[in-house]
Protein backbone atom coordinates (compact mmCIF):
# COMPACT_ATOMS: atom_id res chain seq x y z
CA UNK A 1 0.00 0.00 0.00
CA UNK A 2 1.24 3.24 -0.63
CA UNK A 3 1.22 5.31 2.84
CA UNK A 4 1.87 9.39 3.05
CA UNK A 5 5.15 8.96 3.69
CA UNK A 6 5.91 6.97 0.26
CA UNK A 7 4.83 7.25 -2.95
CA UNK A 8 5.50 3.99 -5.64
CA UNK A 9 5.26 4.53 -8.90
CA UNK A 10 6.58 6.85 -12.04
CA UNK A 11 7.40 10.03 -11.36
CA UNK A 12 7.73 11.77 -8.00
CA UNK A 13 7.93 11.12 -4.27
CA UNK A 14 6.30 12.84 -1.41
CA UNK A 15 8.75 14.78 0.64
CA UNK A 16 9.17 11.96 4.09
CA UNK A 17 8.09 13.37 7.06
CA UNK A 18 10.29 13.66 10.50
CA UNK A 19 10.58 10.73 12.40
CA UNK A 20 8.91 12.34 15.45
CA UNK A 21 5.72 13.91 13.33
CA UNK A 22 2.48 12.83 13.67
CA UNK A 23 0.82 11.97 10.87
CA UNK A 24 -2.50 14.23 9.88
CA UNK A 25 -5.86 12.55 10.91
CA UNK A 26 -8.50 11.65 7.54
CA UNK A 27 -11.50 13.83 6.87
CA UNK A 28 -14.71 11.45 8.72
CA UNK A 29 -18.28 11.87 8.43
CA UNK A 30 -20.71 11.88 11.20
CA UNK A 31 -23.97 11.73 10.31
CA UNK A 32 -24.32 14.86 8.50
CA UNK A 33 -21.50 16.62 9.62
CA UNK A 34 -17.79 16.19 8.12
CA UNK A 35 -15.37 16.14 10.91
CA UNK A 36 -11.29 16.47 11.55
CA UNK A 37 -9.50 15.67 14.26
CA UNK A 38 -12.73 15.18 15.95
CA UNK A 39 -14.22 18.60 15.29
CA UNK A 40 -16.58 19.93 12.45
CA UNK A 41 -15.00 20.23 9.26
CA UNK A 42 -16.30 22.99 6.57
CA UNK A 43 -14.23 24.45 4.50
CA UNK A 44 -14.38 27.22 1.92
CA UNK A 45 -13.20 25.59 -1.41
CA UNK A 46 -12.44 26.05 -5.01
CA UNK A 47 -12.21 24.14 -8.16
CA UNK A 48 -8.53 23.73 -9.92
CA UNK A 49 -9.03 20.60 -12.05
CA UNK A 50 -5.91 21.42 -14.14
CA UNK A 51 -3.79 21.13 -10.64
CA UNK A 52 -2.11 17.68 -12.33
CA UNK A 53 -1.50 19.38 -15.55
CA UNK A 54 -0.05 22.69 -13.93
CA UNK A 55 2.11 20.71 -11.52
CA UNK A 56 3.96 18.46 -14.23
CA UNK A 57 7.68 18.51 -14.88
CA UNK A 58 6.45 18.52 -18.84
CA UNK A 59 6.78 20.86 -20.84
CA UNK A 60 2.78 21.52 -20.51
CA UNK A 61 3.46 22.04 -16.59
CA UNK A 62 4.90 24.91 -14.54
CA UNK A 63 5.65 24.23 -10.86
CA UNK A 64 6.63 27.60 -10.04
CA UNK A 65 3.14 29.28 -10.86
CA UNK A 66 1.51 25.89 -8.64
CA UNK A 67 3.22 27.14 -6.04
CA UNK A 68 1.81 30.75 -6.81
CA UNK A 69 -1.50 29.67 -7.11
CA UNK A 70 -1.91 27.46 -3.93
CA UNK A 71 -0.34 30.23 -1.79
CA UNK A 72 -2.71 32.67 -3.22
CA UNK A 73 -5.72 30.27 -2.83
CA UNK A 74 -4.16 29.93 1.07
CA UNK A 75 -4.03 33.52 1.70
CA UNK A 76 -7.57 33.40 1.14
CA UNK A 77 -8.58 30.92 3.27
CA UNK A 78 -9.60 28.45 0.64
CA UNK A 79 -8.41 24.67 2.44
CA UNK A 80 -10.26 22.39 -0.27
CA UNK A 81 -9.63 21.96 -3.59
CA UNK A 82 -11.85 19.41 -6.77
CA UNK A 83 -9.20 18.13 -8.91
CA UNK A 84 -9.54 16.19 -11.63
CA UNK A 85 -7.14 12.77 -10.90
CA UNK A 86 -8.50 11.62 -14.73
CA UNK A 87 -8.62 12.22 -18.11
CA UNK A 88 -8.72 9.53 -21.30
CA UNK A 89 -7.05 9.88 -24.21
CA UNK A 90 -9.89 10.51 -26.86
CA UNK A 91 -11.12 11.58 -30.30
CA UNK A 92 -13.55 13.81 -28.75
CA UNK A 93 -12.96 17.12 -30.51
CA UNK A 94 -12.73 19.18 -27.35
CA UNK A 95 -10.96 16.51 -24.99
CA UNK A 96 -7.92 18.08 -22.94
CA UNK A 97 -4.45 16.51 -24.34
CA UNK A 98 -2.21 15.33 -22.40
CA UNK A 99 -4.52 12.73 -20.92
CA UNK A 100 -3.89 10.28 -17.93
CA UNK A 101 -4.31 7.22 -19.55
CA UNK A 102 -4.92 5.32 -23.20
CA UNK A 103 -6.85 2.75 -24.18
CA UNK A 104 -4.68 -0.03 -23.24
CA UNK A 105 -2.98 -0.59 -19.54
CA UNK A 106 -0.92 2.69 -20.72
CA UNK A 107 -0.92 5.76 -18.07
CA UNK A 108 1.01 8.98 -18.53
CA UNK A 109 3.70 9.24 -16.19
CA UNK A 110 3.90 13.14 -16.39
CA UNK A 111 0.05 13.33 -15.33
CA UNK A 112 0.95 11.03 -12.35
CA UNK A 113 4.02 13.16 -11.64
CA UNK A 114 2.23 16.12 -11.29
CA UNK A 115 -0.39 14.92 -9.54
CA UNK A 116 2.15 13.19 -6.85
CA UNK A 117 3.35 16.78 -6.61
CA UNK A 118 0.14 18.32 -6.18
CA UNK A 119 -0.79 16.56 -3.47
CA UNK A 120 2.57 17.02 -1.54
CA UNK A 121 2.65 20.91 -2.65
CA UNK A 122 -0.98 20.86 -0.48
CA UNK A 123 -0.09 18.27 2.23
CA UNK A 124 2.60 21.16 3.06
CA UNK A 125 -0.16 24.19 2.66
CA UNK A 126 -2.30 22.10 5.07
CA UNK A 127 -5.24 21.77 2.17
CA UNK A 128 -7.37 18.44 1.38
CA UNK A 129 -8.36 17.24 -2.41
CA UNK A 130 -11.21 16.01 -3.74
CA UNK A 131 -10.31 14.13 -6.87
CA UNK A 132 -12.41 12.69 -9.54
CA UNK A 133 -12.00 9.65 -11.50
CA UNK A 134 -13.79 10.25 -14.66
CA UNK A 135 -15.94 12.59 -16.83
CA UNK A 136 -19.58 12.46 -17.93
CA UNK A 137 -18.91 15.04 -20.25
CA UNK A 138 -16.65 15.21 -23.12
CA UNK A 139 -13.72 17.82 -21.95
CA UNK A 140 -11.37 14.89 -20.43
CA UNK A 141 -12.29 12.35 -22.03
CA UNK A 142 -14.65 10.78 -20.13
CA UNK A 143 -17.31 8.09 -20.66
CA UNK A 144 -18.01 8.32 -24.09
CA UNK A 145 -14.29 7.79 -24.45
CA UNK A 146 -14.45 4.63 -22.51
CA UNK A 147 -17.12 3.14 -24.99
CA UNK A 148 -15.32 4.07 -27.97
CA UNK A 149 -12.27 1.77 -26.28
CA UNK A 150 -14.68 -1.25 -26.30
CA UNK A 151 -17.55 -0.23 -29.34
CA UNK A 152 -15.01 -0.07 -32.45
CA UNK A 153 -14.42 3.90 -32.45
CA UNK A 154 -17.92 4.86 -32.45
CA UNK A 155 -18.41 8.23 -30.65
CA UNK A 156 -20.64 11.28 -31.08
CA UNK A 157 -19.03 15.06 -30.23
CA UNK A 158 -21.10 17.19 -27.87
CA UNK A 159 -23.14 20.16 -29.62
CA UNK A 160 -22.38 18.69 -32.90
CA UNK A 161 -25.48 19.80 -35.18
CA UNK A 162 -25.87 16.54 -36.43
CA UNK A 163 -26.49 14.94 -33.18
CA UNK A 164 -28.78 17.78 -31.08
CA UNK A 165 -29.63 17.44 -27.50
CA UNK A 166 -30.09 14.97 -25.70
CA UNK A 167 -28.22 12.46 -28.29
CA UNK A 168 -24.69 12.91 -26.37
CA UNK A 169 -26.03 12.41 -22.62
CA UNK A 170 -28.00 9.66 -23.87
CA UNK A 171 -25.75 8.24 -25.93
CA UNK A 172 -22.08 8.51 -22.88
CA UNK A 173 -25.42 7.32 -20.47
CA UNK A 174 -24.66 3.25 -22.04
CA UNK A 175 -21.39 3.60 -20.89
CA UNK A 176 -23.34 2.27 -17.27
CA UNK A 177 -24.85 -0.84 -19.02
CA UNK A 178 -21.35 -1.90 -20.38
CA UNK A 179 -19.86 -3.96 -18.89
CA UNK A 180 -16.49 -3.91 -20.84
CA UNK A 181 -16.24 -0.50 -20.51
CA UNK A 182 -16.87 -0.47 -16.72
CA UNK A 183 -14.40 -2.88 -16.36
CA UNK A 184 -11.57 -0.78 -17.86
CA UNK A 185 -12.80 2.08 -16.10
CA UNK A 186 -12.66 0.11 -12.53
CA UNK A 187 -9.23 -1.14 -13.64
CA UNK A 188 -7.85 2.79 -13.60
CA UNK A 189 -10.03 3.34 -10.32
CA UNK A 190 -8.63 0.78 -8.35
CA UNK A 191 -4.90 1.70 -9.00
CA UNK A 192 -4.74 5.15 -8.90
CA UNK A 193 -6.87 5.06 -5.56
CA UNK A 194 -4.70 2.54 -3.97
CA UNK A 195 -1.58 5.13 -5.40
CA UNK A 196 -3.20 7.65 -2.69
CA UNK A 197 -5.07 5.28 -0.12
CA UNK A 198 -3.05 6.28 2.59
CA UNK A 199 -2.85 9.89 2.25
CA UNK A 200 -5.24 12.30 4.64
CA UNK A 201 -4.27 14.94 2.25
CA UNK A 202 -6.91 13.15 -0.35
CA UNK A 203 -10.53 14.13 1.56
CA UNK A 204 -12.92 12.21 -0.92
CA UNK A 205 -12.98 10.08 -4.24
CA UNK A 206 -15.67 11.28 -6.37
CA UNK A 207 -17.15 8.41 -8.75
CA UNK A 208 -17.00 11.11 -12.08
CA UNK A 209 -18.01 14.66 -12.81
CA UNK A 210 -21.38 15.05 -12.97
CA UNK A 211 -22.71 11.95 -13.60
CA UNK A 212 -26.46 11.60 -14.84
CA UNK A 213 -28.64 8.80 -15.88
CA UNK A 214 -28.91 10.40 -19.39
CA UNK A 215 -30.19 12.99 -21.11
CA UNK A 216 -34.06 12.34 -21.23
CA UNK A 217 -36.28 9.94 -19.70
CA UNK A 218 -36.96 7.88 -22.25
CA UNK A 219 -33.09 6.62 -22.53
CA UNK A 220 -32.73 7.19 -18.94
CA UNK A 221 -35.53 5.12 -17.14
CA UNK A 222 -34.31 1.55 -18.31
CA UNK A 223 -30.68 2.68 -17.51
CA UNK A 224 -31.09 3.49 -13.96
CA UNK A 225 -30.73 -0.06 -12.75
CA UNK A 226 -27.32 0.14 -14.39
CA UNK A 227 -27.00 3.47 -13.15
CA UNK A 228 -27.29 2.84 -9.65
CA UNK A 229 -25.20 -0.57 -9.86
CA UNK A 230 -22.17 1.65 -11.33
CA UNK A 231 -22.69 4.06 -8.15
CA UNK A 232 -22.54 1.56 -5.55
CA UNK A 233 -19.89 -1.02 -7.69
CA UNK A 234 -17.48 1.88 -7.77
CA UNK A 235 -17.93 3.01 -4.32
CA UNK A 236 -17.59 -0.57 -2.26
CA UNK A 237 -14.43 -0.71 -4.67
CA UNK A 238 -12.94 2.15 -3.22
CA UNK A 239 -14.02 1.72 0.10
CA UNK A 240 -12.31 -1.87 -0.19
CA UNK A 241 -9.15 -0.27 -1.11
CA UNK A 242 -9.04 3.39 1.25
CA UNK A 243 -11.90 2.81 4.00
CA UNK A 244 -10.42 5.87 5.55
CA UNK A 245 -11.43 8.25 2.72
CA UNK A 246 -14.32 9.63 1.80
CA UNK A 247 -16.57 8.76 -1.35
CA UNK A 248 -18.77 10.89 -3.05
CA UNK A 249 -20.53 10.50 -7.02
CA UNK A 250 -19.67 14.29 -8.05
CA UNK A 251 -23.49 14.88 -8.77
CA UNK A 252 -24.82 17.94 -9.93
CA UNK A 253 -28.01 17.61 -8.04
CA UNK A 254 -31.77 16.82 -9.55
CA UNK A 255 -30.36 18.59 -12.46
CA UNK A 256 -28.16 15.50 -13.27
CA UNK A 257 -31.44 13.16 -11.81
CA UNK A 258 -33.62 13.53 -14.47
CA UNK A 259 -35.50 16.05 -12.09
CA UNK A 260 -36.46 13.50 -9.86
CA UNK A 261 -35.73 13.61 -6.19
CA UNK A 262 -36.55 9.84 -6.02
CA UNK A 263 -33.80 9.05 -8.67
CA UNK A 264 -31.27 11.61 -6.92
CA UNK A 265 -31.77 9.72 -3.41
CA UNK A 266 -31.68 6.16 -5.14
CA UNK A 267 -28.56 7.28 -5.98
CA UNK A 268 -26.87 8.28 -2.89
CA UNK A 269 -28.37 6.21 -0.69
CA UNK A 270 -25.85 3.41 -0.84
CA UNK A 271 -23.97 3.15 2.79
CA UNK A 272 -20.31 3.50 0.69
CA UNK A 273 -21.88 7.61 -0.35
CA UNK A 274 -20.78 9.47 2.41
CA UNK A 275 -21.78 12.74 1.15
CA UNK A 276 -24.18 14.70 -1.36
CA UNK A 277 -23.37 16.75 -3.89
CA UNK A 278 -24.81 19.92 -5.85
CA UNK A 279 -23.84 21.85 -8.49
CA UNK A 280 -25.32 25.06 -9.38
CA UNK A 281 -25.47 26.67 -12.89
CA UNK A 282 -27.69 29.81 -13.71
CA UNK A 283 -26.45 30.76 -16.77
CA UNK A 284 -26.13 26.91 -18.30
CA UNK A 285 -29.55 26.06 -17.01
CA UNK A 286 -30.71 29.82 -18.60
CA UNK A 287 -32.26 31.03 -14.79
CA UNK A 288 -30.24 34.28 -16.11
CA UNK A 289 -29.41 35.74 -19.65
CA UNK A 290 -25.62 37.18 -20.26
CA UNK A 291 -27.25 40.16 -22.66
CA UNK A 292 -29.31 40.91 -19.62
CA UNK A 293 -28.17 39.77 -16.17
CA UNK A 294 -29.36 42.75 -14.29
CA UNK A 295 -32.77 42.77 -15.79
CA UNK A 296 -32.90 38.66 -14.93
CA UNK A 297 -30.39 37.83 -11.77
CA UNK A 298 -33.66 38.68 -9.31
CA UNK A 299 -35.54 35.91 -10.87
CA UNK A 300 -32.24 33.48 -10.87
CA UNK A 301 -31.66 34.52 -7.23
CA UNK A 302 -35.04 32.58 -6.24
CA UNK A 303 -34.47 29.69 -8.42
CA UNK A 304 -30.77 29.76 -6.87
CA UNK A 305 -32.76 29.74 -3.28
CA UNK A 306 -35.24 27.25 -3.87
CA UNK A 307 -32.44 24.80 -5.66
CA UNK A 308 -30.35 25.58 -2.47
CA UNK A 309 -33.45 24.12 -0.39
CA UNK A 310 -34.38 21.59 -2.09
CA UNK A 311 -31.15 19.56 -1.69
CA UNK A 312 -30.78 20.49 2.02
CA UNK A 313 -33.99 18.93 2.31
CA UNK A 314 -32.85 15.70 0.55
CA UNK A 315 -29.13 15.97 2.55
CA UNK A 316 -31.32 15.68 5.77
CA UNK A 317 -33.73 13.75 4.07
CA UNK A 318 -30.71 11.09 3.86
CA UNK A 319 -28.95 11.78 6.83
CA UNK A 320 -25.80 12.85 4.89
CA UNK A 321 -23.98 16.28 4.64
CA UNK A 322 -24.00 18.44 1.58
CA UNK A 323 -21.46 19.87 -0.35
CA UNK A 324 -22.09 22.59 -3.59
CA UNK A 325 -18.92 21.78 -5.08
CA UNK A 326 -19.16 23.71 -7.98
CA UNK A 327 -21.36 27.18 -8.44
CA UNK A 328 -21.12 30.11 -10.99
CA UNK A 329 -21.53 32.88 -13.04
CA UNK A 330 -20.98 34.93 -15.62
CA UNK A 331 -19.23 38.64 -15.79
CA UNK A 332 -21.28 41.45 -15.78
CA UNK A 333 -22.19 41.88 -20.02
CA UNK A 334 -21.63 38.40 -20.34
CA UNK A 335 -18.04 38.71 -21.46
CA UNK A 336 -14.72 36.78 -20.76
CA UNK A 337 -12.41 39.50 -20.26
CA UNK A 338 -10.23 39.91 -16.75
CA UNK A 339 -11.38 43.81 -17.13
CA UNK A 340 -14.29 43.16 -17.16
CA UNK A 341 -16.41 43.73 -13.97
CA UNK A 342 -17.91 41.54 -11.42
CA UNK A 343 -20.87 42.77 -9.32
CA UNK A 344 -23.46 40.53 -10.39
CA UNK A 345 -21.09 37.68 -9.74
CA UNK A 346 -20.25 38.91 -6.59
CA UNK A 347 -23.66 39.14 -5.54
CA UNK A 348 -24.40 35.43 -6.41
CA UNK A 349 -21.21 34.21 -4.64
CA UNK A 350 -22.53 35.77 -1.37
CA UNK A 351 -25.76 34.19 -1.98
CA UNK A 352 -23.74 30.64 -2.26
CA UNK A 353 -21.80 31.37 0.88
CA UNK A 354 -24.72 33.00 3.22
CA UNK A 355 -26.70 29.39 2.43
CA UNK A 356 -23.17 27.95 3.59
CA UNK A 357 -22.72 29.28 6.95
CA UNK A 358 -26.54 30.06 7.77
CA UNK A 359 -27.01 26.10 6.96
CA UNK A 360 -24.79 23.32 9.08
CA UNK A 361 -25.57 20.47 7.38
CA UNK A 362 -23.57 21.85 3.78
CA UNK A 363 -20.12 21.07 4.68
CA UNK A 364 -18.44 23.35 2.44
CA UNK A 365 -18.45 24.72 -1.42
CA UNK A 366 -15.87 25.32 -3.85
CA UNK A 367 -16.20 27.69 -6.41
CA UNK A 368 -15.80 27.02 -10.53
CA UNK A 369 -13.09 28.10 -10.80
CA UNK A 370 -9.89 29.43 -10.12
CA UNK A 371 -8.04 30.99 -13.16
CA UNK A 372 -5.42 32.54 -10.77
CA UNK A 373 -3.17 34.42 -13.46
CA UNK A 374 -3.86 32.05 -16.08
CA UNK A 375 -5.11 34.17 -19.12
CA UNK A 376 -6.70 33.34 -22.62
CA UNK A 377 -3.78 33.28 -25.14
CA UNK A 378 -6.15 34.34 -27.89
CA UNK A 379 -8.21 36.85 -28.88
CA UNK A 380 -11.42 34.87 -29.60
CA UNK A 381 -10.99 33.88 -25.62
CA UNK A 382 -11.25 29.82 -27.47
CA UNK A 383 -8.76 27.25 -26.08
CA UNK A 384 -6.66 25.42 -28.59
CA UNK A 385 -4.32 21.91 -28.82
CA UNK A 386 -1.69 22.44 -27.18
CA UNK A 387 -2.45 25.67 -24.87
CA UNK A 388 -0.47 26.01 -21.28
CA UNK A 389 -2.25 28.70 -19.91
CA UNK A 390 -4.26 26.50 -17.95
CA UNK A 391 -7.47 28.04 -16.60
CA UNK A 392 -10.19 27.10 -14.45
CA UNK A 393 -12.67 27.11 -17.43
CA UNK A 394 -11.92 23.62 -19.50
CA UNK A 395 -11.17 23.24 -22.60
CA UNK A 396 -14.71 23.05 -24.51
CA UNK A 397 -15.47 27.09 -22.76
CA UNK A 398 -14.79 30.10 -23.33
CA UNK A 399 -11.23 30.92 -21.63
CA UNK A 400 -12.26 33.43 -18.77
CA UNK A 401 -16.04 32.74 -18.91
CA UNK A 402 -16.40 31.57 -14.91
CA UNK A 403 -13.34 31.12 -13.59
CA UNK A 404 -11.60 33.66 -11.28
CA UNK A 405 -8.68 35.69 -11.77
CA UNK A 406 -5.98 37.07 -9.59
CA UNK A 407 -7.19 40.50 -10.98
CA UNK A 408 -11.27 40.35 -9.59
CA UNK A 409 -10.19 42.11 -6.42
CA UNK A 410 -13.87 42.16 -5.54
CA UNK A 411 -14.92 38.52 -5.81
CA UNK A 412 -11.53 37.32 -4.44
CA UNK A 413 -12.30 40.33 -1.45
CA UNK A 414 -15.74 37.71 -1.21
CA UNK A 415 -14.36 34.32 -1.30
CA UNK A 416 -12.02 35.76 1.87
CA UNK A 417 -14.87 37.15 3.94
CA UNK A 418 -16.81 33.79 3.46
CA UNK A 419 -13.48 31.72 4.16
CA UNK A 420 -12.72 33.99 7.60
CA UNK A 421 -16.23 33.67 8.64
CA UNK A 422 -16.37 29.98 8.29
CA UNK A 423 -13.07 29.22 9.85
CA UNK A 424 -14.10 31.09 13.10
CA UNK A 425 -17.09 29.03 13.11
């Protein structure tokens, strides 16, 4: 077993500790409270899912501006950060390159360097990971990319005209009901969690981003038996392998349930889920329009509320904390630009974090994401093969359309108020 002390493998080794140190206790769950050490655990958190990439000795990495980013991220309080531990090497049109692993048994060991250092970088900083292990969507990869491993090649690109919504959810959703593709996927799951089984540093394993039972009911109903198998396969396998960490599925909420609070509890209700999940979109889910945010963030505001409640209700309703690991929104004017201001953005950010600390059961939040000093190389703000500015927004968005820079004084001024607050909790 790999322990915190020692990591096997390609690549990198944690830093040993002293003799005389005592190692750092796991993340637990108590009913619906997250503890550490014995005492509450909530933490104000952010999303840097290009931490692996960013932390390689590559030529696509850069360890110095790591370094940078994690302090900055400390100075503000933020102690949690959702990293994505995954990505497949893929035809998709808009999958990130480099990617963790091929089709065969064949894993990058640049991907696995960086994320070794990572985690040491925020071992040392005091900070816990989240780390997913796959993708429902197409920007790493993901699901679809596991089925073209085992269906010939056959794959379908997201938003291409020729398949329209819902043909890509519903197509990545067989990727549940196959069992060859499942397999390969467990294969990757069970090594690169027992890399990390012994680190506290690593909070929780999430199953995949955001995954959903498809994309409408009709493809979705007969899927959810394989649905819910996958969910509770995947977590007894990585309970089996690090019963001291924390499992979660990365859920977006009843957004990513077909709308159905039965299907969204079905889902987590498995003993091996020790925590909920929620995601939070207005923009995506069109609750607010970029040409006309102030005229529509009032009416997004409630829907924001009344989202917010509805999954406390099914957190309690389960007896399991909740996290909203990822919320956000767009500039003011709908634009991508760093000069670009941030008040409405602002505004919804406090609305995120007032739910936080007026609400004990939601454990924490981490913000989509942080850009740091990452900036769009190109003018049309599009991200392009072989790009190493690295910013929170992935590689199928708009460079600069939610992540946050260095530069938003105001919603960084936020995030620190929210992180002070919590921590003197």
């Amino acid at each position: 077993m790999v322990t915190r002390r020692t990591i096997l493998g390609i690549g990198a080794a944690l830093a040993a500790l002293p003799a005389a140190a005592v190692p750092p206790p796991f993340v637990r769950r108590e009913g619906t409270t997250l503890t550490l050490g014995g005492k509450p655990y909530r933490f104000a958190g952010a999303n840097l899912w290009y931490g692996p990439w960013l932390g390689a000795r590559a030529d696509f990495g850069n360890r110095a501006r790591l370094a940078r980013e994690l302090d900055a991220l400390a100075a503000l309080g933020v102690t949690n950060l959702r990293i994505l531990a995954s990505a497949e090497t893929s035809p998709l049109k808009n999958a990130v390159s480099p990617a963790f692993r091929t089709a065969g048994a064949s894993w990058n060991p640049d991907l696995l360097d960086g994320l070794d250092h990572l985690l040491a970088q925020l071992e040392a900083r005091g900070m816990r990971a989240v780390l997913y292990l796959t993708n429902f969507w197409e920007w790493s990869g993901g699901m679809m990319t596991y089925l073209t491993y085992v269906n010939g090649g056959k794959f379908i690109d997201m938003n291409d005209p020729a398949h329209p919504w819902p043909e890509f959810p519903d197509m990545t959703a067989q990727f549940y009901a196959n069992a060859e593709a499942v397999k390969l996927y467990h294969d990757y799951v069970a090594s690169i969690v027992r890399r990390y089984a012994g680190i506290p540093t690593v909070m929780a394993w999430q199953l995949a981003n955001e995954p959903r039972p498809g994309g409408s009911d009709r493809i979705a109903e007969p899927l959810l038996p394989a649905y819910y198998a996958w969910i509770q396969s995947t977590a007894k396998l990585i309970k089996s392998i690090a019963p001291n960490q924390l499992v979660s599925t990365g859920s977006e909420g009843l957004k990513g349930s077909i709308e159905r609070a039965a299907v969204y509890k079905a889902a987590h209700v498995f003993p091996e889920i020790d925590y909920v999940t929620a995601h939070i979109w207005p923009l995506n889910w069109s609750w607010v329009s970029a040409q006309d945010i102030p005229g529509t963030h009032d009416a997004a505001t409630k829907k924001v509320a009344e989202y917010i409640a509805q999954h406390i209700g099914l957190a309690t309703e389960l007896g399991k904390p909740l996290v909203i690991e990822e919320f956000g929104y767009p500039r003011d004017g709908g634009g991508y630009d760093p000069a670009s201001s941030t008040a409405y953005k602002d505004r919804y950010y406090r609305q995120i974090y007032e739910a936080v600390e007026a609400n004990p059961i939601i454990a924490g939040s981490n913000f989509w994401a942080w850009n740091g000093e990452g900036r769009a190389l190109h003018g049309d703000h599009r991200f392009r093969p072989g790009d190493t500015a690295w910013l929170g927004d992935p590689p199928h968005e708009p460079q600069g359309w939610y992540g946050v820079f260095d530069s938003d004084a105001t919603t960084v001024a936020v995030i620190k108020a929210h992180a002070k607050l919590l921590a003197a909790s």
